[in-house]
N, C-alpha and C. Protein backbone atom coordinates (compact mmCIF):
# COMPACT_ATOMS: atom_id res chain seq x y z
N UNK A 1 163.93 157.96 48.10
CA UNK A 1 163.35 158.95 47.23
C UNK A 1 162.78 160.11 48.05
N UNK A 2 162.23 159.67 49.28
CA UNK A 2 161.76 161.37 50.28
C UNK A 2 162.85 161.97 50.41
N UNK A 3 164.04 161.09 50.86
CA UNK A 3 165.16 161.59 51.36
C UNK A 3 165.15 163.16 50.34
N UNK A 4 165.72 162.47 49.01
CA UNK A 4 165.96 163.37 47.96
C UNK A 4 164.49 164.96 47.52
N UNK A 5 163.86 164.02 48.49
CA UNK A 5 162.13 165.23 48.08
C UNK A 5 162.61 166.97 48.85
N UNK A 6 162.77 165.95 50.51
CA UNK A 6 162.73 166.82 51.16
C UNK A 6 163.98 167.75 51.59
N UNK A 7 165.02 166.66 50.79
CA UNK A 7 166.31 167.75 50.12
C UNK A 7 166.34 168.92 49.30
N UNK A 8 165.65 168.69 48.24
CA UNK A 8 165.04 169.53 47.37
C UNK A 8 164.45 170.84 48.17
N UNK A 9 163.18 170.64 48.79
CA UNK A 9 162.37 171.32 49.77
C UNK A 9 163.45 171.96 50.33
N UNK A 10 164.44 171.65 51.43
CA UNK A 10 164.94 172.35 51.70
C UNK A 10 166.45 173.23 51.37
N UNK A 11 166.45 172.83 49.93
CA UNK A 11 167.42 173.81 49.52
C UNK A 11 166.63 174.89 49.30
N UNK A 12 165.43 174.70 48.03
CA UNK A 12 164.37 175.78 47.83
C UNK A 12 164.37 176.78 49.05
N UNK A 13 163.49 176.15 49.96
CA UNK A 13 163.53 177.55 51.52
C UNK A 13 165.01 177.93 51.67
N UNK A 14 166.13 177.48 51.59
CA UNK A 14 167.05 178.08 51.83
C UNK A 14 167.73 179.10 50.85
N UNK A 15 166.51 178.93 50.27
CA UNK A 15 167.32 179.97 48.78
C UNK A 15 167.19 181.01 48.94
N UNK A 16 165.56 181.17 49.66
CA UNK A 16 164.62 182.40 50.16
C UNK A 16 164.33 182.77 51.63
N UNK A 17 165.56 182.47 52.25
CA UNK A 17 165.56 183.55 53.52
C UNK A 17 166.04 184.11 53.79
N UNK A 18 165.29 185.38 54.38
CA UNK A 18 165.54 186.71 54.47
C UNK A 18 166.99 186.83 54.42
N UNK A 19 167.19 187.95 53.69
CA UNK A 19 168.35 188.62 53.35
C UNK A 19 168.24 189.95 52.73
N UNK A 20 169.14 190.56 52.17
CA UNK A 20 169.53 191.99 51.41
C UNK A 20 170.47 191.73 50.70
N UNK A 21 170.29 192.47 49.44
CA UNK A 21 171.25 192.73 48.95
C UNK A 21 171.24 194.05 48.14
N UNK A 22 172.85 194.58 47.26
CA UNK A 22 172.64 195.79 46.61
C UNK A 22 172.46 195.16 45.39
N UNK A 23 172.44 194.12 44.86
CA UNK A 23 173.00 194.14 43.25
C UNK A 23 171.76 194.19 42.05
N UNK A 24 171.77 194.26 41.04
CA UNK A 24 171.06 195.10 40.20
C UNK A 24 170.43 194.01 40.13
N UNK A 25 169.31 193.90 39.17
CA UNK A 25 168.53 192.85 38.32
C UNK A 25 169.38 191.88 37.61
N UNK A 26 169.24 191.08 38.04
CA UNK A 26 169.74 189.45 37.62
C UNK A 26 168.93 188.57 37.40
N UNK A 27 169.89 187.45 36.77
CA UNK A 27 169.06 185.94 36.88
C UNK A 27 170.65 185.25 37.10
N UNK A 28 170.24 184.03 37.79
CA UNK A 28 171.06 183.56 38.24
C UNK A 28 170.72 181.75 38.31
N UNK A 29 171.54 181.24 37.42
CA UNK A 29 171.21 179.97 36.80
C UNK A 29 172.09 178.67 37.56
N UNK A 30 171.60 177.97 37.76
CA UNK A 30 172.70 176.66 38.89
C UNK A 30 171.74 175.18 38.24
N UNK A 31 172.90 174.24 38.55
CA UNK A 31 171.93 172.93 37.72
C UNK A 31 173.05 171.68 38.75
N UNK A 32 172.50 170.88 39.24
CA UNK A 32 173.01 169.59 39.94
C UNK A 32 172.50 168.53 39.30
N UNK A 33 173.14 167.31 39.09
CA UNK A 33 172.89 165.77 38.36
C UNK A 33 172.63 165.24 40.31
N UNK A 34 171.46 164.65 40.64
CA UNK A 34 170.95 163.86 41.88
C UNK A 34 171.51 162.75 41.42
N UNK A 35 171.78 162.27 39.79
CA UNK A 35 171.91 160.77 39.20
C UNK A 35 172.59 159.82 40.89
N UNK A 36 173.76 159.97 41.22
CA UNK A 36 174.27 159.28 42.07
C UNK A 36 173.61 158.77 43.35
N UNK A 37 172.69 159.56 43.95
CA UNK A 37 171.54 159.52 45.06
C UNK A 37 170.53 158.99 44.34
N UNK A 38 170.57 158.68 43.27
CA UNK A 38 168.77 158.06 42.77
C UNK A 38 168.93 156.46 42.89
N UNK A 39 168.17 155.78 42.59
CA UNK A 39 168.21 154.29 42.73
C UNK A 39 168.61 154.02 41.32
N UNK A 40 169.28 152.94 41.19
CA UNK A 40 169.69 152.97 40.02
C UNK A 40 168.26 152.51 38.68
N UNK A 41 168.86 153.77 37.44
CA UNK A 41 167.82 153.57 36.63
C UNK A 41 166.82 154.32 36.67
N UNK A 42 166.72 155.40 37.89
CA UNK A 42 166.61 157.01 37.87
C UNK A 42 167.83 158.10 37.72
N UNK A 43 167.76 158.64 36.98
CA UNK A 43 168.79 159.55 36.79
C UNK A 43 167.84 161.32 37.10
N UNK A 44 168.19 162.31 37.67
CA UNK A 44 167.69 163.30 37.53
C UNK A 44 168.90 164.38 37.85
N UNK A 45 168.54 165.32 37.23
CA UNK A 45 169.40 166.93 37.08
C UNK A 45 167.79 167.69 37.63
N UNK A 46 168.49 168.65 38.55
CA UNK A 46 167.65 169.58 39.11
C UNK A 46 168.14 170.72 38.86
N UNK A 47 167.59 171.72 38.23
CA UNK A 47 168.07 173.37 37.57
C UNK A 47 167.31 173.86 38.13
N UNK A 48 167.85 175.22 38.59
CA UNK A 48 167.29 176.40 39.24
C UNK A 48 167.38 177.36 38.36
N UNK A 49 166.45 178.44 37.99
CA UNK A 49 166.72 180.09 37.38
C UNK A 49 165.94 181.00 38.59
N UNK A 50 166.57 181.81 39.13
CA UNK A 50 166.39 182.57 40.03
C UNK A 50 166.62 184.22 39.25
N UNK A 51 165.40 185.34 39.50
CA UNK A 51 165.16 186.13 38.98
C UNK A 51 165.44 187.26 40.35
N UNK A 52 166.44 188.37 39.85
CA UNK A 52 166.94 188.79 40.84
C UNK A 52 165.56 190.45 40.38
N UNK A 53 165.20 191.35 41.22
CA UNK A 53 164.74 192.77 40.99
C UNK A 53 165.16 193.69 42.67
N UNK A 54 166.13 194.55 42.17
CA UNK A 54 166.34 195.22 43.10
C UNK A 54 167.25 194.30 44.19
N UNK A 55 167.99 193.53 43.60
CA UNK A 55 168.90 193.14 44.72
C UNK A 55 167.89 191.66 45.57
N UNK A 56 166.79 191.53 45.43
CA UNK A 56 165.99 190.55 45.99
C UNK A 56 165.70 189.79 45.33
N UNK A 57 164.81 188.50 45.74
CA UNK A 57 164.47 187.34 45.06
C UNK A 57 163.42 187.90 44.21
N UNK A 58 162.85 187.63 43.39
CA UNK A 58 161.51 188.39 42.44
C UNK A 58 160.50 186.60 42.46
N UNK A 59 161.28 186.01 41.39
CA UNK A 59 160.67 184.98 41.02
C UNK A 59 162.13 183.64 41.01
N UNK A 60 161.58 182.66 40.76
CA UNK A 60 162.22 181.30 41.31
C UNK A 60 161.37 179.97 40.49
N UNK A 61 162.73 179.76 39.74
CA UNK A 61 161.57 178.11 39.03
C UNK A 61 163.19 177.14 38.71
N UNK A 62 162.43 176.16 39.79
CA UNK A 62 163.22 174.85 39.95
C UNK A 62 162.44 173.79 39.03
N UNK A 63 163.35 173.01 38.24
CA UNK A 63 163.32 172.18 37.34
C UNK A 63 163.76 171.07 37.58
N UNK A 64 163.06 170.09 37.47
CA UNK A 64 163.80 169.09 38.12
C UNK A 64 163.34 167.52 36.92
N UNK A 65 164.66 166.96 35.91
CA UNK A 65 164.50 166.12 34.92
C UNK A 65 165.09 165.34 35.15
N UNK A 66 163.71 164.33 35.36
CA UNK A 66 163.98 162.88 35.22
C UNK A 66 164.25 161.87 34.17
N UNK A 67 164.85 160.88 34.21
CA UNK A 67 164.89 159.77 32.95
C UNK A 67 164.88 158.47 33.84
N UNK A 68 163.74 157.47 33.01
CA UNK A 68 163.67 156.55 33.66
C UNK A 68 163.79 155.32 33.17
N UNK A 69 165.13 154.24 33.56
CA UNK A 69 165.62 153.21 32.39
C UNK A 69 165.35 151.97 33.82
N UNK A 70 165.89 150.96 33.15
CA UNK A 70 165.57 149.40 33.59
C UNK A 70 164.53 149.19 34.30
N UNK A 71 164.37 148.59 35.70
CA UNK A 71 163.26 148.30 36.05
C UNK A 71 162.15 149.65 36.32
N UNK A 72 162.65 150.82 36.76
CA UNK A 72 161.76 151.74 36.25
C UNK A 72 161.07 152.44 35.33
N UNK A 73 161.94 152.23 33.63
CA UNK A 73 161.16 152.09 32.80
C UNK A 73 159.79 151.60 32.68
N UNK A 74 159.52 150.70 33.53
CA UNK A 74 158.36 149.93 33.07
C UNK A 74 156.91 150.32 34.15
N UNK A 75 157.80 151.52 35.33
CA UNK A 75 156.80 152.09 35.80
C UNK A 75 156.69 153.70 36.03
N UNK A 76 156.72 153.94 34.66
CA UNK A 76 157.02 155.13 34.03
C UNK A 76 155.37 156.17 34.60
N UNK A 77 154.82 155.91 34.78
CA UNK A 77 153.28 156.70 34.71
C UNK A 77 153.28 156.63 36.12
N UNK A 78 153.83 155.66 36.81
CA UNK A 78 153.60 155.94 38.58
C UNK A 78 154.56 156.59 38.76
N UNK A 79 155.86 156.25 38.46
CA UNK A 79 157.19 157.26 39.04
C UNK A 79 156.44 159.15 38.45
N UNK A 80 155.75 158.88 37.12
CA UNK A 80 155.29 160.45 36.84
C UNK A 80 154.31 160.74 37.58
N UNK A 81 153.11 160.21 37.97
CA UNK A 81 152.29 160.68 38.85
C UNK A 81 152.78 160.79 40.15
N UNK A 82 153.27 160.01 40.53
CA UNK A 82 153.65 160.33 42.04
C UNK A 82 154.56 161.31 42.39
N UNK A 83 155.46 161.53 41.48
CA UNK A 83 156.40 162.69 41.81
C UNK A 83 155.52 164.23 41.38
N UNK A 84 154.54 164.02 40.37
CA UNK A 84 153.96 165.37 40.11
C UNK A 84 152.92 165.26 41.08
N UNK A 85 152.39 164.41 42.25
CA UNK A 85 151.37 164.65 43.63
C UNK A 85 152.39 165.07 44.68
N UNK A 86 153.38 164.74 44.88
CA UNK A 86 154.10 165.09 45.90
C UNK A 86 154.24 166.48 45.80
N UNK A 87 154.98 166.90 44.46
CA UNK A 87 155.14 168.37 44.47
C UNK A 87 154.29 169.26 44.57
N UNK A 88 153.27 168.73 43.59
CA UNK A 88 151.76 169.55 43.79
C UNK A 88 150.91 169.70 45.30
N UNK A 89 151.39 168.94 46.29
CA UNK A 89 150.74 168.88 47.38
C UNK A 89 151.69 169.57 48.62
N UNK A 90 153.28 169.30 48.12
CA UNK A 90 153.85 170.17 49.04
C UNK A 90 153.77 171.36 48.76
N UNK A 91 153.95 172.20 47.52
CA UNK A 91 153.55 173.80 47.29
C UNK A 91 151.96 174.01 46.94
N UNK A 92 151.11 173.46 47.56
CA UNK A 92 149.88 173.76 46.98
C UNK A 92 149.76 175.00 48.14
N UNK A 93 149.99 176.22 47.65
CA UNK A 93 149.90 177.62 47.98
C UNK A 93 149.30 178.70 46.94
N UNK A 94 148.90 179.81 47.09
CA UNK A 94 148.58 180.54 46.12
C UNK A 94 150.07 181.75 46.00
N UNK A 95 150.30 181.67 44.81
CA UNK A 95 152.14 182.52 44.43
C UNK A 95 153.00 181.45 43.75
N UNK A 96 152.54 179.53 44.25
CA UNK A 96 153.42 178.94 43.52
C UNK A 96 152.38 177.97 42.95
N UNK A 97 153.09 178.04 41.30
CA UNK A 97 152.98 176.72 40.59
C UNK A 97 153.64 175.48 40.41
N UNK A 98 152.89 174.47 40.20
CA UNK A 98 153.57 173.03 39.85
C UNK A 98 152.99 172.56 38.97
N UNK A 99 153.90 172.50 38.00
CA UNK A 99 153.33 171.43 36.80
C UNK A 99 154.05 170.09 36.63
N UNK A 100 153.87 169.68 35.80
CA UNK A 100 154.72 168.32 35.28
C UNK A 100 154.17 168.05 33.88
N UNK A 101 155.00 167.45 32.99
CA UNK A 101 154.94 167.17 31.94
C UNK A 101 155.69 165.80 31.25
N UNK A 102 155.52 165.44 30.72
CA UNK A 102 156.32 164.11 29.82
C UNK A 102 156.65 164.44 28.95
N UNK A 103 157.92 164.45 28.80
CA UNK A 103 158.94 165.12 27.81
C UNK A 103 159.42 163.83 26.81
N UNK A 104 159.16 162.56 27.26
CA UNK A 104 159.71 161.50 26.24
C UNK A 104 158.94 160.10 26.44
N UNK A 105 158.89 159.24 25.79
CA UNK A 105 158.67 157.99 26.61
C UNK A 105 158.89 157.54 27.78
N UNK A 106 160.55 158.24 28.30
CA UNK A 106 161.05 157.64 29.52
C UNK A 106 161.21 158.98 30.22
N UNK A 107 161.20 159.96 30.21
CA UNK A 107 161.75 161.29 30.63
C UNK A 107 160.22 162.03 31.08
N UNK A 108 160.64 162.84 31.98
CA UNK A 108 159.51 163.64 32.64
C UNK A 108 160.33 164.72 33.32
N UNK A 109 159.68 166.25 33.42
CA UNK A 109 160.08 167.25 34.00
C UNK A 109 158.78 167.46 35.12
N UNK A 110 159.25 167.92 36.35
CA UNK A 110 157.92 168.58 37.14
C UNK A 110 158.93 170.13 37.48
N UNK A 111 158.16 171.15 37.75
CA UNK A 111 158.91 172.89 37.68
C UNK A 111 157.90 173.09 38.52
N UNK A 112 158.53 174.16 39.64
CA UNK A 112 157.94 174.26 40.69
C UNK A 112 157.94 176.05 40.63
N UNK A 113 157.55 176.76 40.56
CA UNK A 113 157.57 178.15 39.97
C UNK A 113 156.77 178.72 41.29
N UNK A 114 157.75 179.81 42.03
CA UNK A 114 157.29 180.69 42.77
C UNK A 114 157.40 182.54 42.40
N UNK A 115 156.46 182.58 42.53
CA UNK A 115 156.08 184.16 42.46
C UNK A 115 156.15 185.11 43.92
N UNK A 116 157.34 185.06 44.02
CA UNK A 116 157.78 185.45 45.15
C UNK A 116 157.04 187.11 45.74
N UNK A 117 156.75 187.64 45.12
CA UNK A 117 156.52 189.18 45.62
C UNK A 117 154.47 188.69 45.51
N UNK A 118 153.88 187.86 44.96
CA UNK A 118 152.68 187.22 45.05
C UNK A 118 152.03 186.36 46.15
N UNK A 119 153.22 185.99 47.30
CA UNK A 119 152.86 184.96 47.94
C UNK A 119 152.59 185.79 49.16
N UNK A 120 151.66 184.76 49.74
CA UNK A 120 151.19 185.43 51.40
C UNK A 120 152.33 185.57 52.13
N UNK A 121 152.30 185.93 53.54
CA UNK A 121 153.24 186.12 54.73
C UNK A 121 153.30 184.81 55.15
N UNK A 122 151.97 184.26 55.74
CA UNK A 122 151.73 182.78 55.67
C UNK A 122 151.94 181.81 54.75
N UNK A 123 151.97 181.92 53.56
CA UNK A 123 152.93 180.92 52.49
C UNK A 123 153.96 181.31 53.19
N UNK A 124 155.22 182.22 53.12
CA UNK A 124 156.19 182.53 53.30
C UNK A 124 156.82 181.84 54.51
N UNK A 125 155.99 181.71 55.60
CA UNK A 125 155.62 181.01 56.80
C UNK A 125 155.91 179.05 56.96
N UNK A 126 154.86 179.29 56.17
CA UNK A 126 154.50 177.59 55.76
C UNK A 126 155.70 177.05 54.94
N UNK A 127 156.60 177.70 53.90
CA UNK A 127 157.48 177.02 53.26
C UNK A 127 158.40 177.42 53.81
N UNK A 128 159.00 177.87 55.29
CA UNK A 128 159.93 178.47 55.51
C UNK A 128 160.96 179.68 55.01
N UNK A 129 160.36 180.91 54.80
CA UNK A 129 161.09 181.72 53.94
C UNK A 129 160.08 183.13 54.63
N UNK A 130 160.96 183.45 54.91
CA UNK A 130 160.32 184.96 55.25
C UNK A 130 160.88 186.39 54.49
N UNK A 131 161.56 185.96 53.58
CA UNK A 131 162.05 187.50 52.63
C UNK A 131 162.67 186.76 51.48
N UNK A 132 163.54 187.76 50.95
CA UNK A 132 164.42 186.97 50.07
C UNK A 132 166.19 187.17 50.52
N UNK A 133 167.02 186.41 49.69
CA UNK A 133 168.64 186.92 49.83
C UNK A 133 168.82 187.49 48.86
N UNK A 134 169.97 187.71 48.75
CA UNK A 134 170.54 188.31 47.45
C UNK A 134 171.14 187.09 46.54
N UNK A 135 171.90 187.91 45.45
CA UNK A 135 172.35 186.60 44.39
C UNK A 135 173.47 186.49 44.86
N UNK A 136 174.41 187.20 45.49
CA UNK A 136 176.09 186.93 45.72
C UNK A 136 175.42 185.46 47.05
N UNK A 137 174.49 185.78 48.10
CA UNK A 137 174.47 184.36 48.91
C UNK A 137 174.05 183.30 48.14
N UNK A 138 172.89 183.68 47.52
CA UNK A 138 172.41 182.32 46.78
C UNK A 138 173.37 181.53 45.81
N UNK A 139 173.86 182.56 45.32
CA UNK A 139 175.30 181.68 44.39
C UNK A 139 176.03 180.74 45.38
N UNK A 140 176.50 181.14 46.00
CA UNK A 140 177.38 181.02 47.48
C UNK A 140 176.77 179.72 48.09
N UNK A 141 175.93 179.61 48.45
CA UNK A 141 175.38 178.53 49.15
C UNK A 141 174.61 177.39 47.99
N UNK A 142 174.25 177.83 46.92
CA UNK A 142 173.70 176.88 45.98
C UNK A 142 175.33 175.75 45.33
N UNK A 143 176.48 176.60 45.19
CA UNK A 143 177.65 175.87 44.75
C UNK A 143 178.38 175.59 46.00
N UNK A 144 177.75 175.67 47.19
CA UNK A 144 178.68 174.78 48.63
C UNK A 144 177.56 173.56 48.20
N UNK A 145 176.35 173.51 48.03
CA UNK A 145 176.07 172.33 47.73
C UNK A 145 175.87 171.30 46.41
N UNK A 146 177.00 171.82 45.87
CA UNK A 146 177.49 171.05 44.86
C UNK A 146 177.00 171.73 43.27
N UNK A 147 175.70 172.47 43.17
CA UNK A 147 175.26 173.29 42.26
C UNK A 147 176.34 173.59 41.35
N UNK A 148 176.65 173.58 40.23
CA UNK A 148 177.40 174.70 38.87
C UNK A 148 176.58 175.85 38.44
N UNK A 149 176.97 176.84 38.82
CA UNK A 149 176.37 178.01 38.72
C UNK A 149 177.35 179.00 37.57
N UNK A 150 176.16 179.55 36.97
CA UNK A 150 176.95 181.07 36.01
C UNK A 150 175.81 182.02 35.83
């Protein structure tokens, strides 16, 4: 399960380093099923919406939905707390939010929301990301790693 944390983590920073681009205001939407990497009886899809202004990153909110059946069903409130402390403690920065929510009996979302033109030099630092790319790379590199993007 870190494995998959700090996978996450580092697609995120790789979404947001430095780059240029020309292309206009966008959003740019990509979504992966982890289901196969989870233990069985976690299933999760991780969605990205990436907010393009002026050819740069603006804003960024990764979604990441869980469902939790057989023997994890039954430890539904720890698999939710612990995954909404992890996230909350790896972006605890000022520019990004983390929430989490319970979307079902068995289902839970945590969204990790960065305010990219809000964040320090030092956030930028600390999460690895010192600018933004454009959307033609981020497309590009979000669907080499398996992402469906439109």
């Amino acid at each position: 399960m870190k494995k998959i944390v700090w996978s996450l983590v580092f697609i995120m920073c790789a979404i947001m380093i430095t780059g240029c681009g020309a292309e206009a205001d966008k959003t740019l939407s990509c979504s992966k099923d982890f289901s196969s990497s989870m233990p069985s009886g976690v299933t999760m899809v991780q969605e990205y919406d990436i907010e393009f202004k002026s050819g740069k990153v603006d804003t960024m909110k990764m979604v990441m939905k869980f469902e939790l059946s057989g023997l994890y069903a039954s430890q539904f409130d720890t698999m939710f707390n612990t995954m909404k402390s992890t996230y909350e403690n790896q972006y605890n920065y000022d520019g990004i939010t983390v929430t989490a929510s319970k979307t079902g009996d068995k289902t839970f979302d945590v969204v990790v929301f960065v305010d990219y033109k809000n964040i320090s030099d030092a956030t930028k630092t600390a999460i690895g990301a010192k600018g933004s790319e454009s959307y033609s790379v981020n497309k590009t590199q979000l669907e080499q790693q398996g992402y469906t993007c439109k």
